[in-house]
N, C-alpha and C. Protein backbone atom coordinates (compact mmCIF):
# COMPACT_ATOMS: atom_id res chain seq x y z
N UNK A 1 90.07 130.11 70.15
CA UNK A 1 89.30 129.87 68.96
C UNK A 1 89.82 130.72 67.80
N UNK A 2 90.24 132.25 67.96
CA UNK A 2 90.53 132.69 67.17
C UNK A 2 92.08 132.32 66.86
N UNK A 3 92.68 131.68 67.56
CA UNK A 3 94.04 131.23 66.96
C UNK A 3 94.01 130.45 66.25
N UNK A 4 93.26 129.78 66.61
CA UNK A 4 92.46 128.12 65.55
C UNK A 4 92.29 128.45 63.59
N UNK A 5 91.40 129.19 64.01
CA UNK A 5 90.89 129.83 62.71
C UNK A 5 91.91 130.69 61.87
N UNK A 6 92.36 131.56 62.47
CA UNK A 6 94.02 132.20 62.18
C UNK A 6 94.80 131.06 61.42
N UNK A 7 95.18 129.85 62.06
CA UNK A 7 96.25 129.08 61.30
C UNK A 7 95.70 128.14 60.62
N UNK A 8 94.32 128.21 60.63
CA UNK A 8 93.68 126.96 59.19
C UNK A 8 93.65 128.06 57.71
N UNK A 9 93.30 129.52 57.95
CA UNK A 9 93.82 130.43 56.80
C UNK A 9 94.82 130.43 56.27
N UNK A 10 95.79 130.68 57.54
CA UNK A 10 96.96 130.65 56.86
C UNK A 10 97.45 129.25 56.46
N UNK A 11 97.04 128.07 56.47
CA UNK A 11 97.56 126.98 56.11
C UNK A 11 96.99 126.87 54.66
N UNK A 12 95.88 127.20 54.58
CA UNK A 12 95.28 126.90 53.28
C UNK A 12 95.94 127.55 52.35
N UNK A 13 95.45 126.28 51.34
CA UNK A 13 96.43 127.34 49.91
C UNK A 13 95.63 128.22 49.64
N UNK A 14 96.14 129.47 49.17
CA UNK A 14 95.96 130.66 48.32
C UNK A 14 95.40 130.22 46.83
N UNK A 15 94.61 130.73 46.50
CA UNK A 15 93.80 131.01 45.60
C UNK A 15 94.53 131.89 44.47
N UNK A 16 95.11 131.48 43.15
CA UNK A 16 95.72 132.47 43.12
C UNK A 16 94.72 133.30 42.23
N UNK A 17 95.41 134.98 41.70
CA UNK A 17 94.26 135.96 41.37
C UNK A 17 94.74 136.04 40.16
N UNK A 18 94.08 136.24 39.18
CA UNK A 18 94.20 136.25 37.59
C UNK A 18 93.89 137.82 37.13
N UNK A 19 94.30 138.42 35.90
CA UNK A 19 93.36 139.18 35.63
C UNK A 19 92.48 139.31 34.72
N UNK A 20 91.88 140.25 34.62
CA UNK A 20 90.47 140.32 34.26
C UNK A 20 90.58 140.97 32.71
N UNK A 21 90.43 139.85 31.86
CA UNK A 21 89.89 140.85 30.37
C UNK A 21 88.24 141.07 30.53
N UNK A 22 88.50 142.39 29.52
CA UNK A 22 87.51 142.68 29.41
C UNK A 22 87.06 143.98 30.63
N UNK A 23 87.60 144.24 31.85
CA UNK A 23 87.31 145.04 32.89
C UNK A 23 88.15 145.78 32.68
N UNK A 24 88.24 146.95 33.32
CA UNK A 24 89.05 148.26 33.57
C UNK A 24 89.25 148.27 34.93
N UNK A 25 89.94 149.14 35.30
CA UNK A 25 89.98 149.86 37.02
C UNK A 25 90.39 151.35 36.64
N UNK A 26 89.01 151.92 36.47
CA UNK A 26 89.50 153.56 36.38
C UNK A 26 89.79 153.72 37.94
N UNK A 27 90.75 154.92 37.73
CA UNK A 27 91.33 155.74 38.83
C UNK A 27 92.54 155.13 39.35
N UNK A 28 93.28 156.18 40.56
CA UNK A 28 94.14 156.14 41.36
C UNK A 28 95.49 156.19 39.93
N UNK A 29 95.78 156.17 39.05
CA UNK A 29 96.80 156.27 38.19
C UNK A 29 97.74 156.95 38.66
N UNK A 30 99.06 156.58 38.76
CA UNK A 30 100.12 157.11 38.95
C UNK A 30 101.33 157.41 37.94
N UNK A 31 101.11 156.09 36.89
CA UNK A 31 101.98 155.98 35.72
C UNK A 31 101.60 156.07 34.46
N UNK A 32 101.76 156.42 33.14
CA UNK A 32 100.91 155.88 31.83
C UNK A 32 102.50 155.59 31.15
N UNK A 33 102.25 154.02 30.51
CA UNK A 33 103.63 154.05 29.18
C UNK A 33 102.99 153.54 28.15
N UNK A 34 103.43 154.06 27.30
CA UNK A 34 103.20 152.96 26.12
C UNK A 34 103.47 151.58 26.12
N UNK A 35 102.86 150.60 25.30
CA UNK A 35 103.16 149.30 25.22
C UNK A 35 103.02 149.09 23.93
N UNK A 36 104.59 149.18 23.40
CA UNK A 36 104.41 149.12 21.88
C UNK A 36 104.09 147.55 21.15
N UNK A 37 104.11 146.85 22.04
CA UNK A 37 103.81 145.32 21.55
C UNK A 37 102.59 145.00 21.53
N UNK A 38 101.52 145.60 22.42
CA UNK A 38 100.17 145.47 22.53
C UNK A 38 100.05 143.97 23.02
N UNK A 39 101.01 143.96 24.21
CA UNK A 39 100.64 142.68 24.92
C UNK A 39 100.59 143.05 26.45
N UNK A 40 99.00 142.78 26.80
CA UNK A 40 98.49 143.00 28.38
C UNK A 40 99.49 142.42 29.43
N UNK A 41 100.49 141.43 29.11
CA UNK A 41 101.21 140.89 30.38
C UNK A 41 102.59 141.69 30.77
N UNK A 42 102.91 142.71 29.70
CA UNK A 42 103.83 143.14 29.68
C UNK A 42 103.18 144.61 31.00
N UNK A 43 101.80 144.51 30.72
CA UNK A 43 101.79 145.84 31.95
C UNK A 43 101.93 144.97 33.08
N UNK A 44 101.06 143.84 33.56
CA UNK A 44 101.02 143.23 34.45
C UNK A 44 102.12 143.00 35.17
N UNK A 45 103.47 142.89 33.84
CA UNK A 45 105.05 142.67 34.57
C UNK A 45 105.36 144.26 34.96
N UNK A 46 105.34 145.29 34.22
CA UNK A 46 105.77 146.51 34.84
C UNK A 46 105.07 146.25 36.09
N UNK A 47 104.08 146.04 36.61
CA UNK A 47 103.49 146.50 37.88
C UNK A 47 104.60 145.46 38.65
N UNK A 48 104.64 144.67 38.49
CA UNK A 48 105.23 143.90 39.42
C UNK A 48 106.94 144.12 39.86
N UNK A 49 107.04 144.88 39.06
CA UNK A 49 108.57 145.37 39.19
C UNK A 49 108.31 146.91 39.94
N UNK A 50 107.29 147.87 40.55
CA UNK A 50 107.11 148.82 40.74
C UNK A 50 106.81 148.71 41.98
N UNK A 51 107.49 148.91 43.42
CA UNK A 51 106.97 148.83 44.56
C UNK A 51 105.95 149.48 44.96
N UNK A 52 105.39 151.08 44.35
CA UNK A 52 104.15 151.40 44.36
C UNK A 52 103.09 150.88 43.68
N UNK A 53 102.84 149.86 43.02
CA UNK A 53 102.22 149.61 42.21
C UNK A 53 101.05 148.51 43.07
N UNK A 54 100.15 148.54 42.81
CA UNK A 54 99.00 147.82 43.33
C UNK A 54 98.04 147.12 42.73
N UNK A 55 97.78 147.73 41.46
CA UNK A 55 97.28 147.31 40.52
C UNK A 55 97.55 148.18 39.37
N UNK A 56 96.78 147.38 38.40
CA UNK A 56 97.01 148.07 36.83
C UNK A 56 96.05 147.80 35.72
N UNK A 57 96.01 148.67 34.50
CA UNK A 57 94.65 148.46 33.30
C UNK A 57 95.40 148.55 32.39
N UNK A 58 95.69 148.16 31.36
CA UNK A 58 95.93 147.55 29.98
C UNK A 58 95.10 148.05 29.17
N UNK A 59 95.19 149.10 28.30
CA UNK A 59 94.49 149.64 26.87
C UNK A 59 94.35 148.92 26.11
N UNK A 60 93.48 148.31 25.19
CA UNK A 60 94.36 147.80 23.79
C UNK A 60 94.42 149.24 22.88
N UNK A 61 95.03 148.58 22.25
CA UNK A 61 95.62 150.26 21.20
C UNK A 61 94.04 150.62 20.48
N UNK A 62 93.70 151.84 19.79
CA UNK A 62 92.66 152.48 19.11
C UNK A 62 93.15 153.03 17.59
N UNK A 63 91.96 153.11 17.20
CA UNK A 63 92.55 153.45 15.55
C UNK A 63 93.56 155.17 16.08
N UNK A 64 93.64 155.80 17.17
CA UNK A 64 94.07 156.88 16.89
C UNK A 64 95.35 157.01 17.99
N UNK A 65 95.23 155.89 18.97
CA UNK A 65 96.26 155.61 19.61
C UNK A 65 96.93 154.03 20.13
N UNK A 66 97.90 154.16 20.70
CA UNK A 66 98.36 152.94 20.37
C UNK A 66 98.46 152.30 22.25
N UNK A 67 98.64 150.78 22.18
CA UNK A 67 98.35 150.30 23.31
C UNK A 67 98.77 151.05 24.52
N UNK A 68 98.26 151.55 25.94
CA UNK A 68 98.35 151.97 26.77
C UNK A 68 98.77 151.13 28.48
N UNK A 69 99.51 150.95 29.58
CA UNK A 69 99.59 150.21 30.51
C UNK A 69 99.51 151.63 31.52
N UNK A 70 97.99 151.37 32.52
CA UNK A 70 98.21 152.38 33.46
C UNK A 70 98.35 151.86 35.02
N UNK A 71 99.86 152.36 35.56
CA UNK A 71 99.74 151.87 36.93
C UNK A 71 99.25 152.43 37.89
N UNK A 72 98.67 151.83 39.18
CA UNK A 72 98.00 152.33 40.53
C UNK A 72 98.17 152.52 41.09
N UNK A 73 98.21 153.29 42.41
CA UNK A 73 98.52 153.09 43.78
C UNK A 73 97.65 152.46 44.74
N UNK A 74 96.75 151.96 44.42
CA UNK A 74 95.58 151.85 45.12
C UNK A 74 94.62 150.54 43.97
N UNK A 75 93.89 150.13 44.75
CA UNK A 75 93.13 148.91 43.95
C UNK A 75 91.58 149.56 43.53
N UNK A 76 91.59 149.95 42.59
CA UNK A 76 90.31 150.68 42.41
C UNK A 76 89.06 149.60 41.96
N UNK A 77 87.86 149.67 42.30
CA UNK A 77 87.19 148.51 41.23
C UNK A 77 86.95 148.29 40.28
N UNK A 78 86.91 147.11 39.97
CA UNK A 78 86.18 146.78 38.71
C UNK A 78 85.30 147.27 37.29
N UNK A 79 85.55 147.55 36.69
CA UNK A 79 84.20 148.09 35.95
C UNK A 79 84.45 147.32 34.29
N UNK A 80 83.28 146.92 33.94
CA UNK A 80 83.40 145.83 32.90
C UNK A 80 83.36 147.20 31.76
N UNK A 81 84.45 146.95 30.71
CA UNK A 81 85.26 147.74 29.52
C UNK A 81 85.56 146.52 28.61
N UNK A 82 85.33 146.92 27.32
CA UNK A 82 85.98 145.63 26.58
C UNK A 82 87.36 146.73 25.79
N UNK A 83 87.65 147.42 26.43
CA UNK A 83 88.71 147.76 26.19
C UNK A 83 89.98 147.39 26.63
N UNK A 84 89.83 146.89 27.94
CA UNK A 84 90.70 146.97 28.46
C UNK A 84 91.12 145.30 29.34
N UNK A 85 92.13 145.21 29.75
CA UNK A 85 92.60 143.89 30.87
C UNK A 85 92.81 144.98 31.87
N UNK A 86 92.32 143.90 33.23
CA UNK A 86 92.86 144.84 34.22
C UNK A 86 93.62 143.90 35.54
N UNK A 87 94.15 144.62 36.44
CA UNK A 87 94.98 143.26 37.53
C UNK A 87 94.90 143.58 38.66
N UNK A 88 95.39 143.19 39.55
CA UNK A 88 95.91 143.61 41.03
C UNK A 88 97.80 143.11 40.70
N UNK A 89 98.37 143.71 41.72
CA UNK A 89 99.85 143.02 41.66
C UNK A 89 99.62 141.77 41.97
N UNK A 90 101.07 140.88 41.61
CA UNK A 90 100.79 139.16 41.40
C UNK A 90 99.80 138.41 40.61
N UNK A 91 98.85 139.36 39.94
CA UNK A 91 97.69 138.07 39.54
C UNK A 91 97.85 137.74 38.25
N UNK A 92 99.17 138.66 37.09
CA UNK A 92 99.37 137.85 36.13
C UNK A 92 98.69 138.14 34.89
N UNK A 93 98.48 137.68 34.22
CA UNK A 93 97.14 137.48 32.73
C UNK A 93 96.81 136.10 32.44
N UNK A 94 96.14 135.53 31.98
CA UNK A 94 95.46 134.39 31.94
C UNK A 94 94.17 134.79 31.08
N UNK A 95 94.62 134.57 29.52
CA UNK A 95 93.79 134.35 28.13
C UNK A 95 92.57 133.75 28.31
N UNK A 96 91.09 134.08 28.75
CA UNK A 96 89.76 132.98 28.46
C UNK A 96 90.21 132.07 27.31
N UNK A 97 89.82 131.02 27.47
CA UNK A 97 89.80 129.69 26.06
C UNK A 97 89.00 128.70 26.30
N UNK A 98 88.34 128.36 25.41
CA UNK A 98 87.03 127.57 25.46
C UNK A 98 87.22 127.14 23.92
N UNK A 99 86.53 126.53 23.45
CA UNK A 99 86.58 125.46 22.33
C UNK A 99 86.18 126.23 21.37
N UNK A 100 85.16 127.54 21.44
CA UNK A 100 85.10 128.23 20.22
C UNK A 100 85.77 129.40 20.50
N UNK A 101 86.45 129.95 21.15
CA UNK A 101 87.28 131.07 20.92
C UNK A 101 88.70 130.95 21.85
N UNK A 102 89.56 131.40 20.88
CA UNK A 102 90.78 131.65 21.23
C UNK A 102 91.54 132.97 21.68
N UNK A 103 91.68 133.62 22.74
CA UNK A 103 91.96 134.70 23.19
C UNK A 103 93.47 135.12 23.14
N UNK A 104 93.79 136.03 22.55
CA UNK A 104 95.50 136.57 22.40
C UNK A 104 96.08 135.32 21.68
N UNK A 105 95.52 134.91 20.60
CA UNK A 105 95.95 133.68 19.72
C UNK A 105 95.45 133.86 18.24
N UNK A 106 96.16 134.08 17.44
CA UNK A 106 96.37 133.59 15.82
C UNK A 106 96.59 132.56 15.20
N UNK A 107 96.02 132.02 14.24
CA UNK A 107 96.23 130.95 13.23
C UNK A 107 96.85 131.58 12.16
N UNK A 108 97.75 131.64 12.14
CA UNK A 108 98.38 132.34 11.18
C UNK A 108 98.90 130.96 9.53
N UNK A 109 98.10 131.74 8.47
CA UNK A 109 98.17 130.88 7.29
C UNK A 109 96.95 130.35 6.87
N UNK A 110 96.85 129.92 6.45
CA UNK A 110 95.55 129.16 5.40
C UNK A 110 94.43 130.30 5.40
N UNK A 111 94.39 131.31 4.62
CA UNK A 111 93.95 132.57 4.42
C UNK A 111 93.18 132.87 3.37
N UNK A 112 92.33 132.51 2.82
CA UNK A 112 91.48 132.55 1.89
C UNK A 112 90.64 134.15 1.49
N UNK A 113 90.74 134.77 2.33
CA UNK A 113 89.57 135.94 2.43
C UNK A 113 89.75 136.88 3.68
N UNK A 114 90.36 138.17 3.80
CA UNK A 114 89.95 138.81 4.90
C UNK A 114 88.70 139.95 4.46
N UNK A 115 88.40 140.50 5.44
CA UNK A 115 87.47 141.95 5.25
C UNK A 115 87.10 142.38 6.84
N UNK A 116 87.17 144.28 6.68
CA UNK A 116 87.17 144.64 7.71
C UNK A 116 85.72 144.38 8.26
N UNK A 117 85.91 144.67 9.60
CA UNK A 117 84.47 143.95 10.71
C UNK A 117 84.54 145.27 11.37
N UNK A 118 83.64 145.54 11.57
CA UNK A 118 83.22 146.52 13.51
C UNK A 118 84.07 145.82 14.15
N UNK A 119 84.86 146.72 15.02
CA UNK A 119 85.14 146.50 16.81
C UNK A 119 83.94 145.63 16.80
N UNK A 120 84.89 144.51 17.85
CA UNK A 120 84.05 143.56 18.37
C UNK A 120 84.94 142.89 19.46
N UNK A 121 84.40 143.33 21.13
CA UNK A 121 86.02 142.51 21.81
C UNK A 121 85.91 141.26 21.80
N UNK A 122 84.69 140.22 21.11
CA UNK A 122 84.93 138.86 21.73
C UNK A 122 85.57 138.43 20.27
N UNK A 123 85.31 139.13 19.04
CA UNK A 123 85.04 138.62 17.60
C UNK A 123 84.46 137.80 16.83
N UNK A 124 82.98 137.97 17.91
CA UNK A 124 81.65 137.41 17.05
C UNK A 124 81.38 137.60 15.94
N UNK A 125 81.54 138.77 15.20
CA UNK A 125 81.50 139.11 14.48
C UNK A 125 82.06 138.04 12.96
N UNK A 126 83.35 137.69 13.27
CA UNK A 126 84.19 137.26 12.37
C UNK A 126 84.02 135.42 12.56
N UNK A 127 83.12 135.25 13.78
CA UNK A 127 83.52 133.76 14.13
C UNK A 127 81.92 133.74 13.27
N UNK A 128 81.10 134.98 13.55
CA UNK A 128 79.71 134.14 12.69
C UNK A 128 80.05 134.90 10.95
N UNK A 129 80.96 135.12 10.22
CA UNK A 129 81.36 135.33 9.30
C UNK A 129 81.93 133.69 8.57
N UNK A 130 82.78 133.58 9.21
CA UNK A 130 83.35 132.10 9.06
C UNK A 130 82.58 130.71 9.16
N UNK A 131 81.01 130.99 9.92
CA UNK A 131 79.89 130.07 10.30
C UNK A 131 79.21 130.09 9.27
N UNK A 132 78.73 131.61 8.58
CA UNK A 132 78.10 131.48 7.55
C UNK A 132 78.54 131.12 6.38
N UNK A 133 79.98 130.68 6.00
CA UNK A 133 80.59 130.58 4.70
C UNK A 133 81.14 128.75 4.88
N UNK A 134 80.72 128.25 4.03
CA UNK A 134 80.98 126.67 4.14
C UNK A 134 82.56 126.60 3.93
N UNK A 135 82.99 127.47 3.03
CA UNK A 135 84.49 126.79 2.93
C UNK A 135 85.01 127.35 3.96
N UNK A 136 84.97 128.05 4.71
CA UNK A 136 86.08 128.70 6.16
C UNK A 136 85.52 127.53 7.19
N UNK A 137 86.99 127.15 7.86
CA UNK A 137 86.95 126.50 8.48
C UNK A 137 87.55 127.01 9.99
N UNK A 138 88.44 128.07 9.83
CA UNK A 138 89.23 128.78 11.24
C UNK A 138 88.84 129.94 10.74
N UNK A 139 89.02 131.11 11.65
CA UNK A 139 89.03 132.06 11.87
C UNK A 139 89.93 132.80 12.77
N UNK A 140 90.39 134.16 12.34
CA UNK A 140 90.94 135.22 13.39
C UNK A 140 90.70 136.43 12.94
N UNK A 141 90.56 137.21 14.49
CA UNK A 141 90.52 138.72 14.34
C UNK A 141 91.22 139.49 14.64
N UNK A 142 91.29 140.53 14.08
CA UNK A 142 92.79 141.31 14.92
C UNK A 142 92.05 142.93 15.05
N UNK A 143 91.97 142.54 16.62
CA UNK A 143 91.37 144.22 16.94
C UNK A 143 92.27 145.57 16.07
N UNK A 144 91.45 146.51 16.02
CA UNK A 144 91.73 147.76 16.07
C UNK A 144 93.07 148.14 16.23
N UNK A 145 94.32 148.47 16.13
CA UNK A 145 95.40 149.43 15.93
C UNK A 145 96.38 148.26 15.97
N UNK A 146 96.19 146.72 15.79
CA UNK A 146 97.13 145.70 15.78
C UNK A 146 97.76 145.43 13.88
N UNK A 147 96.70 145.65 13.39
CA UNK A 147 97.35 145.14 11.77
C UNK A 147 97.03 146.44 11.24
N UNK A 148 96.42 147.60 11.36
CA UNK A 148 95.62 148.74 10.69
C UNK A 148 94.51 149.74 12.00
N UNK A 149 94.26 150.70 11.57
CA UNK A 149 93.32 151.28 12.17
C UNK A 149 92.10 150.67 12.72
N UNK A 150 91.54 149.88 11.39
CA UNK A 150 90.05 149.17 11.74
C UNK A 150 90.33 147.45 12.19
N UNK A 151 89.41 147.08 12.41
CA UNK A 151 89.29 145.44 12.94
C UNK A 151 89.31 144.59 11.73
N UNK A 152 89.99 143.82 11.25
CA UNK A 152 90.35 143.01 10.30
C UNK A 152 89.47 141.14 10.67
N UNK A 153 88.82 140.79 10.12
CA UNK A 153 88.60 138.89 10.04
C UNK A 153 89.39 138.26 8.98
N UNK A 154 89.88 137.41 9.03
CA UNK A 154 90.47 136.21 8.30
C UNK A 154 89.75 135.08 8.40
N UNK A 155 89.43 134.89 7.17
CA UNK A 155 88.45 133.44 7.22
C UNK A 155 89.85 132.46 6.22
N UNK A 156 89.64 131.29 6.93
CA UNK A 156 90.92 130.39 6.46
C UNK A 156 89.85 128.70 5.96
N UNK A 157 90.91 128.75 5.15
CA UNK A 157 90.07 127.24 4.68
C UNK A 157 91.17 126.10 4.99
N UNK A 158 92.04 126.43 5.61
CA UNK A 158 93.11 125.24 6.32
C UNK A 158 92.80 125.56 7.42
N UNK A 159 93.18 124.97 8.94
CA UNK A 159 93.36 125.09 10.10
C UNK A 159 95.09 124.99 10.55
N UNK A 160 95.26 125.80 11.23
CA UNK A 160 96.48 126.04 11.75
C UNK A 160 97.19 126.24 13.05
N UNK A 161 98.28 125.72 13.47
CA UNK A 161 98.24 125.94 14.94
C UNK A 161 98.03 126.88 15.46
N UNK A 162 97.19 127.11 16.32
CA UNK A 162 97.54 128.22 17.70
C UNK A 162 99.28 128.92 17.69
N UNK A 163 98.77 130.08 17.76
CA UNK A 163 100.24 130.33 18.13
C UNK A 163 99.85 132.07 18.94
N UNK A 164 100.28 132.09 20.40
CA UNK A 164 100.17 133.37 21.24
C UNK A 164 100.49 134.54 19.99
N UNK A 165 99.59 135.17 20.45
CA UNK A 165 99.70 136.82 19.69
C UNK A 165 98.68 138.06 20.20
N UNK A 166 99.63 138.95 21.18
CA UNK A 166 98.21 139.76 21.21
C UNK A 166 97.05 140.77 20.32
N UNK A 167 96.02 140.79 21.04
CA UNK A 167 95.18 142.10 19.67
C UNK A 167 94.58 140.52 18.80
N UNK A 168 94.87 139.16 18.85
CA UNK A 168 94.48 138.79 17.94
C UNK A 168 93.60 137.71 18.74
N UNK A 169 91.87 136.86 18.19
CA UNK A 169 91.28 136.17 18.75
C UNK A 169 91.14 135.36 17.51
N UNK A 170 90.92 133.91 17.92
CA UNK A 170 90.96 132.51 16.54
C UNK A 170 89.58 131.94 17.51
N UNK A 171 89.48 131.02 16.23
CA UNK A 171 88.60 130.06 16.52
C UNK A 171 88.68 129.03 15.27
N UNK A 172 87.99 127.70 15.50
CA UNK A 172 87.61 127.00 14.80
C UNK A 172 86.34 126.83 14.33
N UNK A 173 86.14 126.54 13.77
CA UNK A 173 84.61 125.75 13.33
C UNK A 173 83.93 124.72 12.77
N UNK A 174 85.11 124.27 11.71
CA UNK A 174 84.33 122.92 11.41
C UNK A 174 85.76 121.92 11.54
């Protein structure tokens, strides 16, 4: 019986594992580098090139320091941070996207109006900025230490493609 069960596991496909914005994994650190691009997949790839590596947490940069990638030896848990992405080895990054927000994505152009916002990791802030103003039609935000110290909104009265960028969240609206 238990051989049975043994090779229907192993037959099944694997699930694969993503990581987690928005969570951290304090502890077990073995490594800290900078990530001068402030893009979470670039830690995800150091780990994967690091045979000690097990998992890893992704900073985004702060008005007083700049993006951080810390590697593991060990898989520590979870703990929900909107600071941070966090992984196991193999699981990659994988942006949330849903119809009103765009994650590690800019509309870059049709720019009518920026002004700084509070930290905000989802960028509610800037998507109900752009809700309340009839002529904005897109929106983006660009966290904390990506364009300036503070959190920047762009309210746009064109819409524009998507285009990957980290530190930055879009949306549409009308």
């Amino acid at each position: 019986m238990l051989i049975v069960v043994l090779a229907v596991l192993w037959a099944a496909p694997a699930v694969p594992a993503f990581a987690q914005a928005n969570f951290d994994r304090p502890g077990s650190d073995y490594a800290r580098t900078p990530v001068p691009s402030g893009d979470p997949a670039l830690c995800a790839l150091q780990c994967e090139r690091d045979r000690r590596c097990r998992a890893w947490s992704f900073n985004y940069p702060t008005g007083s320091e700049g993006a951080v990638c810390w590697l593991k030896n060990a898989v520590p848990p979870r703990v929900e941070n909107s600071c941070c992405v966090s992984g196991v080895r193999g699981a990659g990054v994988v942006e949330p996207r849903n119809r009103s927000i765009e994650v590690e994505t800019d509309r870059m152009g049709g720019d009518y109006r920026s002004i700084d916002v509070p930290f905000d990791a989802k960028g509610a802030t800037c998507k109900a900025a752009c809700e309340a103003d009839n002529r904005c039609r897109a929106w983006t935000y660009a966290r904390p230490g990506y364009l300036g110290k503070a959190a920047r909104c762009f309210l746009k009265d064109h819409i524009k493609p998507p285009r990957r960028k980290p530190g930055f969240i879009s949306g549409v609206v009308r």
